[in-house]
PDB file of N, CA and C in Angstrom:
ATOM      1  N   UNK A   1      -8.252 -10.936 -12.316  1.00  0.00           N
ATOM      2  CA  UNK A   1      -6.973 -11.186 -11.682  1.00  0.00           C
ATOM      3  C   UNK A   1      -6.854 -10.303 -10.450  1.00  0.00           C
ATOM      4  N   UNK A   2      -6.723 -10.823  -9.434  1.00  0.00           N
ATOM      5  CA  UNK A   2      -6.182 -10.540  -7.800  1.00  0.00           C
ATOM      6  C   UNK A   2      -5.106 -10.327  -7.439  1.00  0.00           C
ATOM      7  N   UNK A   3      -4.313  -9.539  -6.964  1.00  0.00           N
ATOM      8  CA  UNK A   3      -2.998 -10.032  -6.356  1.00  0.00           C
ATOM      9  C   UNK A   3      -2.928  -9.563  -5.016  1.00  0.00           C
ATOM     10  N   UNK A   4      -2.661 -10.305  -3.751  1.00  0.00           N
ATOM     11  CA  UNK A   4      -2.702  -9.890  -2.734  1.00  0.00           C
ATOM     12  C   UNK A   4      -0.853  -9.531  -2.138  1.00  0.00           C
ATOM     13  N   UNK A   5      -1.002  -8.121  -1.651  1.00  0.00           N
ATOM     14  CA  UNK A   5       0.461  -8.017  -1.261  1.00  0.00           C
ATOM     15  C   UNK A   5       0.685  -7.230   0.069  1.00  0.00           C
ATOM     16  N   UNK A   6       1.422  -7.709   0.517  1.00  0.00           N
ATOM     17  CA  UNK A   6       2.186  -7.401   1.765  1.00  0.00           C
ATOM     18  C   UNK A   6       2.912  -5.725   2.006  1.00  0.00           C
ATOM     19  N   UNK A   7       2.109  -5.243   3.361  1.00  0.00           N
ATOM     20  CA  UNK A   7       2.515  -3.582   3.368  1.00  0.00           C
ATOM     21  C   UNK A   7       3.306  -4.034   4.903  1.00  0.00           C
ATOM     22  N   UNK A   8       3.926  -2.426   4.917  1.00  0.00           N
ATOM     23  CA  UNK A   8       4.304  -2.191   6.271  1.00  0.00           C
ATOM     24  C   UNK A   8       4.093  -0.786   6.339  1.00  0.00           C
ATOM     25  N   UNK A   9       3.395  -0.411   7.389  1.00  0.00           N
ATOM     26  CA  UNK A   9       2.651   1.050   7.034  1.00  0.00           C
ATOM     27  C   UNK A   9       3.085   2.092   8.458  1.00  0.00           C
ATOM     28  N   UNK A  10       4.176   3.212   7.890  1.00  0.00           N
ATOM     29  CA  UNK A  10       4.495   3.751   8.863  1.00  0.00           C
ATOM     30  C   UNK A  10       3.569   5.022   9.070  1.00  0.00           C
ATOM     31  N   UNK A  11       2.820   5.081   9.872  1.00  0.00           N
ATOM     32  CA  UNK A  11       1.646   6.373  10.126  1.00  0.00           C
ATOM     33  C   UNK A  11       2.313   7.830  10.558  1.00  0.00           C
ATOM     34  N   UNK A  12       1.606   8.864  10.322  1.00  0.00           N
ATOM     35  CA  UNK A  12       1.950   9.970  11.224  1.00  0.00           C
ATOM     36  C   UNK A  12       3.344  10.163  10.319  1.00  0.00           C
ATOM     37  N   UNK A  13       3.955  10.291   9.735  1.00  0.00           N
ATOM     38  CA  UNK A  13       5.055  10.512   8.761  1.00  0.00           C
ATOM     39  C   UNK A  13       4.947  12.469   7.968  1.00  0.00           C
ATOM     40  N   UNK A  14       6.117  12.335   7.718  1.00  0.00           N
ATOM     41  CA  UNK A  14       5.596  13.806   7.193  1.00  0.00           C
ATOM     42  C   UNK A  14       5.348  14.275   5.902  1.00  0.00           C
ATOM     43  N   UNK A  15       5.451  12.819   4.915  1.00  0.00           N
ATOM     44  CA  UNK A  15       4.742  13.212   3.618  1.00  0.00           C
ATOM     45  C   UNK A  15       4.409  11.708   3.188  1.00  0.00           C
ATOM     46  N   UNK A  16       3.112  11.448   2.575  1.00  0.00           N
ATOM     47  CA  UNK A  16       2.683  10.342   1.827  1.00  0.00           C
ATOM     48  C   UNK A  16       3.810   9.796   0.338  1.00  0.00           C
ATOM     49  N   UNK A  17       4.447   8.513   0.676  1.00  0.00           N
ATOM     50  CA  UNK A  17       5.118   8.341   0.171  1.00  0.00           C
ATOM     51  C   UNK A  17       5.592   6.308   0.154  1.00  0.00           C
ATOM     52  N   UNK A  18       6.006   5.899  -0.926  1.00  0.00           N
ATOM     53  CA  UNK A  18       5.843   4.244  -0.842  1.00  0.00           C
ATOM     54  C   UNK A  18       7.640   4.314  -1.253  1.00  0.00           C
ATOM     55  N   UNK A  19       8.053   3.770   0.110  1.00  0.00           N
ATOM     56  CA  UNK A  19       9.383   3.778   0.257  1.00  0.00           C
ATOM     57  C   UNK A  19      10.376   2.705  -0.293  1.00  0.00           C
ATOM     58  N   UNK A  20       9.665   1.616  -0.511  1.00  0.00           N
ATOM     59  CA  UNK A  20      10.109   0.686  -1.561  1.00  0.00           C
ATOM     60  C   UNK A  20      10.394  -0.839  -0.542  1.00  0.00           C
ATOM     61  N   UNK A  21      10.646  -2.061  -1.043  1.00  0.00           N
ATOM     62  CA  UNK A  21      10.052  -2.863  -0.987  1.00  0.00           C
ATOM     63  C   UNK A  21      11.122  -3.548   0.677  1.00  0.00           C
ATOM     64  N   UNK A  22      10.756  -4.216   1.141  1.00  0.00           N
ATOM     65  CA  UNK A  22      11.944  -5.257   1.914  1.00  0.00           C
ATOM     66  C   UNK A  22      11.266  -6.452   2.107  1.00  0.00           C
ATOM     67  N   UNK A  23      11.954  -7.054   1.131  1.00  0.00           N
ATOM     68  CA  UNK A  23      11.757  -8.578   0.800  1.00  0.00           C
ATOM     69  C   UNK A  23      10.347  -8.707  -0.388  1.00  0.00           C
ATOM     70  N   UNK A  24       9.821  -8.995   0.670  1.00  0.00           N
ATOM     71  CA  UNK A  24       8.486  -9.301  -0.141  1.00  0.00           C
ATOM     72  C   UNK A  24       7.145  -8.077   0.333  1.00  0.00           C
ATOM     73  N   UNK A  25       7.229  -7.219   1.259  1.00  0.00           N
ATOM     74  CA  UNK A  25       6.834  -6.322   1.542  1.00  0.00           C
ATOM     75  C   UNK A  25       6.642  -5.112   1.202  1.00  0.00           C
ATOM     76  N   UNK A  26       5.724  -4.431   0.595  1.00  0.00           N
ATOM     77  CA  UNK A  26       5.832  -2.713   0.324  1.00  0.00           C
ATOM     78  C   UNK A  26       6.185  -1.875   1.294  1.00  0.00           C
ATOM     79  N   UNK A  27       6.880  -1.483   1.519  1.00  0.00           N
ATOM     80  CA  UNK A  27       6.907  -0.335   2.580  1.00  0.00           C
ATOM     81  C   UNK A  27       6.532   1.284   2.321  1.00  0.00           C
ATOM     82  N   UNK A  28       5.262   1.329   2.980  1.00  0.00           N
ATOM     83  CA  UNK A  28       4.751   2.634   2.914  1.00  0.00           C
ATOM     84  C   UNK A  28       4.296   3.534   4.039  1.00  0.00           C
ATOM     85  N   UNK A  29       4.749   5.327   3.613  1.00  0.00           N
ATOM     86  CA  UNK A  29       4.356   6.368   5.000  1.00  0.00           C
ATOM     87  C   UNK A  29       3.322   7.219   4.535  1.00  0.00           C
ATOM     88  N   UNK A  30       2.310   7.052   5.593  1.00  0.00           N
ATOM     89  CA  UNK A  30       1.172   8.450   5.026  1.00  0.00           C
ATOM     90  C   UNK A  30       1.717   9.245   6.328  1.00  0.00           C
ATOM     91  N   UNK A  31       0.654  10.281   6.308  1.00  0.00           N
ATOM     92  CA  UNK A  31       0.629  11.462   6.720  1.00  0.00           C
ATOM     93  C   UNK A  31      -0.140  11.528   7.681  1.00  0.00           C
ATOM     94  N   UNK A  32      -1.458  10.981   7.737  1.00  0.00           N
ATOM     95  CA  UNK A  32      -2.369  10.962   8.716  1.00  0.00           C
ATOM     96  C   UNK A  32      -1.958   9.574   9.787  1.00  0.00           C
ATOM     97  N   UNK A  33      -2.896  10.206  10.825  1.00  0.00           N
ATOM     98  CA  UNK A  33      -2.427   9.016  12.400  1.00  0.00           C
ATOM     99  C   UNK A  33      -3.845   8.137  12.326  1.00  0.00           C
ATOM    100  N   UNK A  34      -3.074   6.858  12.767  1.00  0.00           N
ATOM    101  CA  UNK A  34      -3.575   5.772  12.943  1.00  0.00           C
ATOM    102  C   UNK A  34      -5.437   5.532  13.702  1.00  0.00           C
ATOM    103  N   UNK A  35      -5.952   6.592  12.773  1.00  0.00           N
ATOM    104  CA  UNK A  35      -7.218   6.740  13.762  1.00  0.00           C
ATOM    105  C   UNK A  35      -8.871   6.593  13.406  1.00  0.00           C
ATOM    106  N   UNK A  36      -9.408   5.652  13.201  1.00  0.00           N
ATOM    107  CA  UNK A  36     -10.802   5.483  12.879  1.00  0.00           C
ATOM    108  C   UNK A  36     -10.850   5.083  11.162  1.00  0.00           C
ATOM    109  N   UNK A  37      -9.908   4.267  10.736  1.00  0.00           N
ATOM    110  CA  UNK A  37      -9.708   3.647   9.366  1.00  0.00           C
ATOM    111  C   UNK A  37      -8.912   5.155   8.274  1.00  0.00           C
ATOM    112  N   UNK A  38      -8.541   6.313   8.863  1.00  0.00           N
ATOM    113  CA  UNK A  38      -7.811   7.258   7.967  1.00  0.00           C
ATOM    114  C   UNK A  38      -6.294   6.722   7.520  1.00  0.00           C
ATOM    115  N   UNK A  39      -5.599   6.369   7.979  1.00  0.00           N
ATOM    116  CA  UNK A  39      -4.062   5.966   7.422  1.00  0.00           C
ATOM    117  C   UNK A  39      -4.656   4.524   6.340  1.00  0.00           C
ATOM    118  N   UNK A  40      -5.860   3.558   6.779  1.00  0.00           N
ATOM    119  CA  UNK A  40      -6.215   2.671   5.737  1.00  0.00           C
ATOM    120  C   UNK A  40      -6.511   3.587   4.568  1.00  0.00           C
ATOM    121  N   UNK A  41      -7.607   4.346   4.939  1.00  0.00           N
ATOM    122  CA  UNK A  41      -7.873   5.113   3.745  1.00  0.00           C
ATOM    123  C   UNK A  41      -6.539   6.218   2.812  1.00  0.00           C
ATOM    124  N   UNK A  42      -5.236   6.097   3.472  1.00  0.00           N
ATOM    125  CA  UNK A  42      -4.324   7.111   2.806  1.00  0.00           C
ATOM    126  C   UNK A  42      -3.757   6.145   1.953  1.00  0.00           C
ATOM    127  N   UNK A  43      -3.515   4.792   2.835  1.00  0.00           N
ATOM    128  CA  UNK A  43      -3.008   4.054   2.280  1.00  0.00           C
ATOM    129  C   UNK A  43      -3.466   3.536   0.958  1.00  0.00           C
ATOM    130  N   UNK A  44      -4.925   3.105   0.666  1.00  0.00           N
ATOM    131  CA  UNK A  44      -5.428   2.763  -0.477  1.00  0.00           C
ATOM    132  C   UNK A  44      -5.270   3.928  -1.549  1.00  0.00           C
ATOM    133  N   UNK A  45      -5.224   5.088  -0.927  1.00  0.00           N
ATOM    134  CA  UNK A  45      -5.653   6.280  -2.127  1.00  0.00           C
ATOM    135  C   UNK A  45      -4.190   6.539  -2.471  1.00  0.00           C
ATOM    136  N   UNK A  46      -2.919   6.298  -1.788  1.00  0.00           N
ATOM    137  CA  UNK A  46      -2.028   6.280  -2.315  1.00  0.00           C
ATOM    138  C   UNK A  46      -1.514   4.974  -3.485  1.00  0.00           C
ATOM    139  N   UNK A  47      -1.379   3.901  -3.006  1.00  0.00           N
ATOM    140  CA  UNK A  47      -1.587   3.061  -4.142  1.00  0.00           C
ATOM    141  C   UNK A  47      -2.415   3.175  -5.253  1.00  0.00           C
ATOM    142  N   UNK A  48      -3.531   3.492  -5.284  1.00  0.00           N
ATOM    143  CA  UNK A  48      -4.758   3.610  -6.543  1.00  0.00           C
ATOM    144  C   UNK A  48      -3.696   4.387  -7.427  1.00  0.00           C
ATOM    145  N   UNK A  49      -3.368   6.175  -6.627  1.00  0.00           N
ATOM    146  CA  UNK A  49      -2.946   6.793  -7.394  1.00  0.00           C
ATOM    147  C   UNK A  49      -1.107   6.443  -8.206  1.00  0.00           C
ATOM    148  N   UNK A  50      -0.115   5.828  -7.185  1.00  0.00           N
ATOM    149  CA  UNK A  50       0.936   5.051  -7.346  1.00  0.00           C
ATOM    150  C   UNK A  50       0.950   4.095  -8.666  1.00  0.00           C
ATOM    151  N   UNK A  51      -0.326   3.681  -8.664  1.00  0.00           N
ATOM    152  CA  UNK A  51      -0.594   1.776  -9.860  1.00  0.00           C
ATOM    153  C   UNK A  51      -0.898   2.646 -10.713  1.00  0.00           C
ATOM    154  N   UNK A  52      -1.930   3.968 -10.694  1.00  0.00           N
ATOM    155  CA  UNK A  52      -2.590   4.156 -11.714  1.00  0.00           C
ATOM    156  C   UNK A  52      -4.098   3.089 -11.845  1.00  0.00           C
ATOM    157  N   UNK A  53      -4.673   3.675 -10.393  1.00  0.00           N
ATOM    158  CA  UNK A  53      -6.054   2.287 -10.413  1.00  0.00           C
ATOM    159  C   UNK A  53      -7.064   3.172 -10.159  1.00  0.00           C
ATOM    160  N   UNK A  54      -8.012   2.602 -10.107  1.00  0.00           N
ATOM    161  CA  UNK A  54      -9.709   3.029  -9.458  1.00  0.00           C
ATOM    162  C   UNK A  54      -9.427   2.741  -8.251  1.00  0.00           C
ATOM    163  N   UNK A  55     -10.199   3.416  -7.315  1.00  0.00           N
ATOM    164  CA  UNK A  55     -10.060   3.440  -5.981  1.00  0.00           C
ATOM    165  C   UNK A  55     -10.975   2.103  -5.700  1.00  0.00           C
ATOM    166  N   UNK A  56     -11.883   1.602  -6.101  1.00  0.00           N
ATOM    167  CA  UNK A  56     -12.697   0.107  -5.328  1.00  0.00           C
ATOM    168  C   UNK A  56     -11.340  -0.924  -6.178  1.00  0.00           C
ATOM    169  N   UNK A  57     -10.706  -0.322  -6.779  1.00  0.00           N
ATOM    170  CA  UNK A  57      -9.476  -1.557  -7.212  1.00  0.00           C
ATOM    171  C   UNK A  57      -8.373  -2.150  -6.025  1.00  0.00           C
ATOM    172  N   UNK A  58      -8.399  -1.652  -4.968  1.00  0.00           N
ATOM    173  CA  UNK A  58      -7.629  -1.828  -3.985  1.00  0.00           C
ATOM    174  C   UNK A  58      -8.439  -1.901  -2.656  1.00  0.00           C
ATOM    175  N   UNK A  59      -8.084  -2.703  -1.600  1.00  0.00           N
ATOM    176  CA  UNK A  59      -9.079  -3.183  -0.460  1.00  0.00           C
ATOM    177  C   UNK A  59      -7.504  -3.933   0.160  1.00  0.00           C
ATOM    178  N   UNK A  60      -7.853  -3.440   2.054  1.00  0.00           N
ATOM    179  CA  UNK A  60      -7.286  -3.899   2.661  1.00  0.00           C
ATOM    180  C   UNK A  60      -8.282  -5.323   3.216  1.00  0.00           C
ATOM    181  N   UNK A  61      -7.510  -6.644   2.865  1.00  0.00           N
ATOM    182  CA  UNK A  61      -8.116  -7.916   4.029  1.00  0.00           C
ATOM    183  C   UNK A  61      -7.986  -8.104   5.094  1.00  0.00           C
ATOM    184  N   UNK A  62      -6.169  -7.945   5.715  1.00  0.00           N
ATOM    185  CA  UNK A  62      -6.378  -7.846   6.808  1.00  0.00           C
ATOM    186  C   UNK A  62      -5.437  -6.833   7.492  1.00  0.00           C
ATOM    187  N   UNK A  63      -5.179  -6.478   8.725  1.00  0.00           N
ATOM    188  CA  UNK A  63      -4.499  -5.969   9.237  1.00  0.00           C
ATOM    189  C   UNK A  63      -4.761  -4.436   9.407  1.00  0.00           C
ATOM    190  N   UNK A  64      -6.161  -4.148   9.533  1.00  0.00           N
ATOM    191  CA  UNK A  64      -6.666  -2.895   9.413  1.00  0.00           C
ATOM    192  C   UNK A  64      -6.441  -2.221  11.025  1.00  0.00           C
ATOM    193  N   UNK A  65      -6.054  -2.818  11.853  1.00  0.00           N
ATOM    194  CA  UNK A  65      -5.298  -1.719  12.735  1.00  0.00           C
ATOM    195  C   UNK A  65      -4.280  -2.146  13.250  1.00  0.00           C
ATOM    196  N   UNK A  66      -3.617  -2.644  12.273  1.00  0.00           N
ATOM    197  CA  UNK A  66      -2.256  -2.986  12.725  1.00  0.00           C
ATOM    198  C   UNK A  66      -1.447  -2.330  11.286  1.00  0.00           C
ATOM    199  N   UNK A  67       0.299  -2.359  11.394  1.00  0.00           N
ATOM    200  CA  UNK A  67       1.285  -1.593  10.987  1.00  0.00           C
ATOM    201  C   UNK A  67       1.257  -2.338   9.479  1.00  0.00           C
ATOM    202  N   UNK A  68       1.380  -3.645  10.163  1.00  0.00           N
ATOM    203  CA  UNK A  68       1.229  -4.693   8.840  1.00  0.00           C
ATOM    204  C   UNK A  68       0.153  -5.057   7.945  1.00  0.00           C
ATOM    205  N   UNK A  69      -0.318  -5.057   6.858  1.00  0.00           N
ATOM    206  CA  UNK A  69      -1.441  -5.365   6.486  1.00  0.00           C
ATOM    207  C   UNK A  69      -1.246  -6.524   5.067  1.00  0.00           C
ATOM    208  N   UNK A  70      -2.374  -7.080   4.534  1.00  0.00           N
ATOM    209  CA  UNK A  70      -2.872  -7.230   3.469  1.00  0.00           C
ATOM    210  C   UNK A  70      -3.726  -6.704   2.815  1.00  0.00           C
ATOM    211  N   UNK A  71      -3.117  -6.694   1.216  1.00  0.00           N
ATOM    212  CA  UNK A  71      -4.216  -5.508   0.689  1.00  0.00           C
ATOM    213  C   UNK A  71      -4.379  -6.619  -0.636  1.00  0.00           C
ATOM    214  N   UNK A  72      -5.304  -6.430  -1.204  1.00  0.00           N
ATOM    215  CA  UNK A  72      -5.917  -7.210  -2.806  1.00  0.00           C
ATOM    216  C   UNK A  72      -5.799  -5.834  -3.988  1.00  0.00           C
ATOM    217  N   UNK A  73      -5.177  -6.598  -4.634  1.00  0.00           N
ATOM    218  CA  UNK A  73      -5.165  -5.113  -6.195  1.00  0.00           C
ATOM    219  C   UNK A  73      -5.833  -6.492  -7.221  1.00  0.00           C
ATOM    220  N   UNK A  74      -7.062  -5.485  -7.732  1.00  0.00           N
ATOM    221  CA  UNK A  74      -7.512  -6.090  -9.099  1.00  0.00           C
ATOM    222  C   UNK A  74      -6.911  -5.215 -10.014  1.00  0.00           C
ATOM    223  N   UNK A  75      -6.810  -5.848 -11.657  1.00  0.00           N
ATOM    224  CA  UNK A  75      -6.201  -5.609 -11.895  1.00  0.00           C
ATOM    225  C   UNK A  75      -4.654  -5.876 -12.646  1.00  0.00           C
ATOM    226  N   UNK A  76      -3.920  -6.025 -11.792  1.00  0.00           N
ATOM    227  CA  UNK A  76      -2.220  -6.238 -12.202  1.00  0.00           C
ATOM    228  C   UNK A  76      -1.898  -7.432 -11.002  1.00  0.00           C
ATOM    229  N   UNK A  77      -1.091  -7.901 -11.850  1.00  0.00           N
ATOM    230  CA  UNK A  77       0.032  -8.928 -11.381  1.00  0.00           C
ATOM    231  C   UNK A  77       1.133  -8.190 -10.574  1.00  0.00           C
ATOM    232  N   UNK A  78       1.743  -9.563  -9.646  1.00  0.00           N
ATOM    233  CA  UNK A  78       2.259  -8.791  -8.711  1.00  0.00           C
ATOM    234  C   UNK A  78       3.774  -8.667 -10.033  1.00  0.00           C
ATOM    235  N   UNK A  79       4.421  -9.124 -10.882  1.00  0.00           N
ATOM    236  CA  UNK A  79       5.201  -8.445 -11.601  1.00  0.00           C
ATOM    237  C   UNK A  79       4.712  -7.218 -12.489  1.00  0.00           C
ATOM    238  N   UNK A  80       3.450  -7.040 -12.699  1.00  0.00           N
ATOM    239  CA  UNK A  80       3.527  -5.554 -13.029  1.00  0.00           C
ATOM    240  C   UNK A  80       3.649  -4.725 -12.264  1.00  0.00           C
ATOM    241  N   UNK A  81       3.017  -5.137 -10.964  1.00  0.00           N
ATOM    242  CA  UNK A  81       3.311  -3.842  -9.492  1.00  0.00           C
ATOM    243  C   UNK A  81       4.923  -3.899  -9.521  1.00  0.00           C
ATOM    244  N   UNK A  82       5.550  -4.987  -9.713  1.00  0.00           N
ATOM    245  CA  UNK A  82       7.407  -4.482  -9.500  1.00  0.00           C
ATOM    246  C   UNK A  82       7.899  -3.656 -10.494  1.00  0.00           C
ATOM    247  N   UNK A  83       7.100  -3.739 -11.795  1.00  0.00           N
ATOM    248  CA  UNK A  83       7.250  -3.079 -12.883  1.00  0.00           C
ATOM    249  C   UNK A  83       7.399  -1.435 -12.218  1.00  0.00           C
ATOM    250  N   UNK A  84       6.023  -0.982 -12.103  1.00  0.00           N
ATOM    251  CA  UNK A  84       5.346   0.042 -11.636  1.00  0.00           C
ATOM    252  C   UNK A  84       6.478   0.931 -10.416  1.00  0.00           C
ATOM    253  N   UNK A  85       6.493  -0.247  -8.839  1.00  0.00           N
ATOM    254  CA  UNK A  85       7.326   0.396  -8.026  1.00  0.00           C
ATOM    255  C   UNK A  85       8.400  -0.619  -8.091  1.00  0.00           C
ATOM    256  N   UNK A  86       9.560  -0.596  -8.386  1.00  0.00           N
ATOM    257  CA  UNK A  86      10.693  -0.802  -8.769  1.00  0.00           C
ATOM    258  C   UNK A  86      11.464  -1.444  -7.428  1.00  0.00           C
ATOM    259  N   UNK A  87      12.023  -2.176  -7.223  1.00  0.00           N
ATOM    260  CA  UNK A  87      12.579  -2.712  -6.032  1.00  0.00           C
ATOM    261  C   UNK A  87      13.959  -1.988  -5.924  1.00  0.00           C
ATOM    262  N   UNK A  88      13.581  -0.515  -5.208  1.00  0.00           N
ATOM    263  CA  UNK A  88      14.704   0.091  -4.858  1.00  0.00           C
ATOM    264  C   UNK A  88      14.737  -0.381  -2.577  1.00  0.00           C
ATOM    265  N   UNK A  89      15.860   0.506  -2.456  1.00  0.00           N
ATOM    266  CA  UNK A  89      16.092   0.093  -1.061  1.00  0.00           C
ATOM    267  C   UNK A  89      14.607   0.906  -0.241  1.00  0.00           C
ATOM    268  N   UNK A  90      14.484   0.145   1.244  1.00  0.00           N
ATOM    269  CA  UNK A  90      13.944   1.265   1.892  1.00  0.00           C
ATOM    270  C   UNK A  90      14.485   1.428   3.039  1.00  0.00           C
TER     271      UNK A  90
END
């Protein structure tokens, strides 16, 4: 099982943190700047650790230098990820 879901990824932020959802979107801030695949890489290692996953459990498809991305979680359904991060405001 796959589930592909929708980020919005604010870089350069001052603490790694998944701010919660708008609409159908995750909204998440790392710490590191937008530079040579590092905010991809904060981004995955924050989710892994967020779901409770293996790190090859999460992969960005597209949007690897852009704000917006797609990412694939093996794994969980996208109602266990709402389970997990809770649809508070962001």
């Amino acid at each position: 099982m796959a589930t592909r879901l929708k980020l919005k990824v604010i870089p350069a932020c001052s603490r790694n943190a998944i701010s919660g959802w708008l609409d159908d979107t995750l909204k998440i801030q790392v710490t590191v700047a937008p530079e040579r695949g590092k905010a991809n890489k904060a981004v995955v290692a924050l989710l892994c650790k967020s779901l409770g996953l293996q790190r090859n459990s999460v992969r960005v498809l597209r949007g690897e230098t852009s704000q917006m991305k797609v990412v694939e979680i093996d794994g969980l359904s996208l109602a266990d990820i709402h389970k997990i991060l809770p649809r508070t405001g962001a």
